[in-house]
C-alpha atoms as a PDB file:
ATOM      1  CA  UNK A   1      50.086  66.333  -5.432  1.00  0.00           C
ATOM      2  CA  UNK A   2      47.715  66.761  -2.389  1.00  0.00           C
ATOM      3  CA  UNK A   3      48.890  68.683   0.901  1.00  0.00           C
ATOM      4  CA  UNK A   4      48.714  66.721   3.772  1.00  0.00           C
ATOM      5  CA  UNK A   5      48.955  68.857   7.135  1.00  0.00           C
ATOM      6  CA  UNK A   6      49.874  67.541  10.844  1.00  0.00           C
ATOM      7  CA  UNK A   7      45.781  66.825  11.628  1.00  0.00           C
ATOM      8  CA  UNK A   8      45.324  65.043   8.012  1.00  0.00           C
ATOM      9  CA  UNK A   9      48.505  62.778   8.360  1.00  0.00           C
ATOM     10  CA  UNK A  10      47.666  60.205  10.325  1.00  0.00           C
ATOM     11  CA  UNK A  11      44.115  59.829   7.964  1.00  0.00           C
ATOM     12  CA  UNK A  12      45.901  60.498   4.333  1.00  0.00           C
ATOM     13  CA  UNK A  13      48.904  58.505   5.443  1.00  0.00           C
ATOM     14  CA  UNK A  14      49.226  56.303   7.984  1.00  0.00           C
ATOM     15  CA  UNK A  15      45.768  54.847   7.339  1.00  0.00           C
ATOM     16  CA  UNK A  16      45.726  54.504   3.552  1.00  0.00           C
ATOM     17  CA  UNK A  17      46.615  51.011   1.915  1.00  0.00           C
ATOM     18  CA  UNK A  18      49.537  50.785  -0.474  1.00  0.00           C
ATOM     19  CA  UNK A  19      52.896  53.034  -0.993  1.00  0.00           C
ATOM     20  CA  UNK A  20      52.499  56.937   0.120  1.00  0.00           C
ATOM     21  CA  UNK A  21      55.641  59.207  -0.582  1.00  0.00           C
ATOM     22  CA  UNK A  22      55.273  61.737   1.707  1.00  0.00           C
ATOM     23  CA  UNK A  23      57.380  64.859   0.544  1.00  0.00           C
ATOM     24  CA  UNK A  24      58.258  67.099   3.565  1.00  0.00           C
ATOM     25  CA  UNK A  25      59.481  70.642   2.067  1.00  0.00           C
ATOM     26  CA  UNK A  26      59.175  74.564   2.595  1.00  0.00           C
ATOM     27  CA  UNK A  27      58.536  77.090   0.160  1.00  0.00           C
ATOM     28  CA  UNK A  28      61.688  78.711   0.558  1.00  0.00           C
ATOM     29  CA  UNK A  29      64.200  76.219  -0.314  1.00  0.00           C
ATOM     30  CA  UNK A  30      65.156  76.118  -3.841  1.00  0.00           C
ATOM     31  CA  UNK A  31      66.014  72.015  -4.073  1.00  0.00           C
ATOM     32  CA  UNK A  32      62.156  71.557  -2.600  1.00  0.00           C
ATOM     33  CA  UNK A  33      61.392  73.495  -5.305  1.00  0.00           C
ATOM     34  CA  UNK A  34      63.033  71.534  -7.767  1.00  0.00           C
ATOM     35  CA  UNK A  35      62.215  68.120  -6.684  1.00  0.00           C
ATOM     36  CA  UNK A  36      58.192  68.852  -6.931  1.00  0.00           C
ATOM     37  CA  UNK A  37      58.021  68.423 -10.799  1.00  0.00           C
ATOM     38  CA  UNK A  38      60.469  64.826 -10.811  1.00  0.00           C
ATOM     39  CA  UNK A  39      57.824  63.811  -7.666  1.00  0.00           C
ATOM     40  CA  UNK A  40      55.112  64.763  -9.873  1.00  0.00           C
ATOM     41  CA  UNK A  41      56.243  62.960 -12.919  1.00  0.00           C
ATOM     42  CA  UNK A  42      56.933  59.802 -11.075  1.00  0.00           C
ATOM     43  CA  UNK A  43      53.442  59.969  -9.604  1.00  0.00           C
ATOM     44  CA  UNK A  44      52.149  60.741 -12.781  1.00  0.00           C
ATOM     45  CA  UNK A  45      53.698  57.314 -14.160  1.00  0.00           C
ATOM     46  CA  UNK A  46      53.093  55.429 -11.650  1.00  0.00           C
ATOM     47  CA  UNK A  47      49.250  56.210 -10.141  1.00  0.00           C
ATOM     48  CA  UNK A  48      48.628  52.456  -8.979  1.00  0.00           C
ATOM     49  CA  UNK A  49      51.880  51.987  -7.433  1.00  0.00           C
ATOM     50  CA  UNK A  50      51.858  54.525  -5.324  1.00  0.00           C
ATOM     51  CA  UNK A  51      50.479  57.731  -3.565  1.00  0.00           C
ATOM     52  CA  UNK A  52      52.651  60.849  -3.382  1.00  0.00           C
ATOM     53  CA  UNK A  53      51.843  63.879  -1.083  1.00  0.00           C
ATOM     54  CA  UNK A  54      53.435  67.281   0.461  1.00  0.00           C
ATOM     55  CA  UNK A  55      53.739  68.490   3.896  1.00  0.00           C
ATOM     56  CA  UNK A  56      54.768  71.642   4.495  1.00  0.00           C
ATOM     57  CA  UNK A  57      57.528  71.843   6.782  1.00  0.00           C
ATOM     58  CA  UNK A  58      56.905  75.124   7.966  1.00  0.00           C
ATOM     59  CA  UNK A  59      53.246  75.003   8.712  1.00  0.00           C
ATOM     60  CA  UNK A  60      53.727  71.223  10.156  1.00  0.00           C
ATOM     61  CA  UNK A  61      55.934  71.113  12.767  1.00  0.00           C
ATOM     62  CA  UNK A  62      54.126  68.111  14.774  1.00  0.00           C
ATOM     63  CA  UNK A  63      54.921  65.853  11.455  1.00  0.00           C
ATOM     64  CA  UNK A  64      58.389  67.063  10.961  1.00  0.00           C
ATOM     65  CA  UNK A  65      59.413  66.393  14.670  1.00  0.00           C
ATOM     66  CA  UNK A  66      57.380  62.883  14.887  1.00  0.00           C
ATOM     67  CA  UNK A  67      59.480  61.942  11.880  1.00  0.00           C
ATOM     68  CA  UNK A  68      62.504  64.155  12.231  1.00  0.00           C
ATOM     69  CA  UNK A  69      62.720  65.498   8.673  1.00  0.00           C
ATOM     70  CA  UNK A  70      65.259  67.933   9.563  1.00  0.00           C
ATOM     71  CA  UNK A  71      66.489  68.406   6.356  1.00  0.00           C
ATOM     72  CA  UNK A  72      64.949  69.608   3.333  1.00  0.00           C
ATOM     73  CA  UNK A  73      64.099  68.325   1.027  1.00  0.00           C
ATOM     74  CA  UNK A  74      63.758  64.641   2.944  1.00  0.00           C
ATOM     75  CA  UNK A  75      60.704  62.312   1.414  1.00  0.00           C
ATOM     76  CA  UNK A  76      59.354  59.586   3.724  1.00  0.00           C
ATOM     77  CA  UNK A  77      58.093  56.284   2.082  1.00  0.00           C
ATOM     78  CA  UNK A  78      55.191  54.599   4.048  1.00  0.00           C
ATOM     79  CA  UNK A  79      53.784  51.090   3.094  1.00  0.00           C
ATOM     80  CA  UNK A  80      50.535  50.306   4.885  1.00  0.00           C
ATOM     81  CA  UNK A  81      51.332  52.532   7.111  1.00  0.00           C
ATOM     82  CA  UNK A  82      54.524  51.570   8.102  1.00  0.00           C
ATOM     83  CA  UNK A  83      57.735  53.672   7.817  1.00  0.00           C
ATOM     84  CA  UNK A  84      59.716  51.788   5.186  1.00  0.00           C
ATOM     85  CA  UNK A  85      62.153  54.407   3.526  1.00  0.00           C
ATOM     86  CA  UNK A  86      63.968  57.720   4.129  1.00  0.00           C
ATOM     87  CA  UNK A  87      65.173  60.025   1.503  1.00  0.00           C
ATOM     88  CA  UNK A  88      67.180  63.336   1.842  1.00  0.00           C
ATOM     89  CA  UNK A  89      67.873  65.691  -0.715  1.00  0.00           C
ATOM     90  CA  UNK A  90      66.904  66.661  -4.072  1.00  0.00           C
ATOM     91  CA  UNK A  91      67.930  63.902  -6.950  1.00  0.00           C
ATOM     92  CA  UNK A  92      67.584  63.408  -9.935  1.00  0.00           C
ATOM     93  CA  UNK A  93      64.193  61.142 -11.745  1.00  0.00           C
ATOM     94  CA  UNK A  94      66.380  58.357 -12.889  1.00  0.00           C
ATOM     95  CA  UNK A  95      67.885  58.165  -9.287  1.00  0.00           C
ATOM     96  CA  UNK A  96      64.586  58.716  -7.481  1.00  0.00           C
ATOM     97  CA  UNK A  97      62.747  55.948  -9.314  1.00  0.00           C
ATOM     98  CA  UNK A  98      65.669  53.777  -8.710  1.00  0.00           C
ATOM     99  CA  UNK A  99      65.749  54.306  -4.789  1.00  0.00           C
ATOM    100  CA  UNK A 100      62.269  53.887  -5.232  1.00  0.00           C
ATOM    101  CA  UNK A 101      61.961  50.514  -7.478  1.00  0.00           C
ATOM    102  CA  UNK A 102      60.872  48.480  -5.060  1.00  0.00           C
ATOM    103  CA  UNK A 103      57.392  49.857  -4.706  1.00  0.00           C
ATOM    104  CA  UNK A 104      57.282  50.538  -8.266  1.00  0.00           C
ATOM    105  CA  UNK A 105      56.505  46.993  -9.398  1.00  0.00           C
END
């Protein structure tokens, strides 16, 4: 998964056509830990439905305050660059890919 960072968001975002999962997490909290190999399957399975990146929320506090991902692990859906979904928490791949069906198909 690629790292977006506050100056890259608006360009590997906001601006790119199609569904971007934007994972906001921190390297110390275990659940963000978790969560990156289910996000990495499901964007492994899915490469033409959608885009999924990381922001660290450490080292990005302009993102994390822009779209209040207080909360961590919390995943942000954007569909041409709208805002279309909010996520909080580690879950599990079946119930990720279901919250996430719509822009699946």
């Amino acid at each position: 998964m690629k790292a977006v960072t506050d100056q890259s968001f608006d360009a590997e975002v906001l601006r790119m056509t199609g569904t971007v999962v934007v994972d906001f997490w921190a390297a110390w909290c275990p659940p963000c830990r978790a969560l990156e190999p289910v996000l990495q399957r499901i964007a492994d399975a899915h490469p033409d439905r959608l885009t999924v990146v990381k922001i660290d929320a450490d080292d990005n506090p302009e993102s994390v305050a822009r779209y209040g991902a207080l909360s961590l692990p919390t995943l942000k859906v954007f569909r041409e660059g709208r805002l279309v979904k909010t996520l909080v928490g580690a879950k599990p791949q079946p119930v990720l890919e279901a919250a996430l069906a719509d822009f699946l198909v």
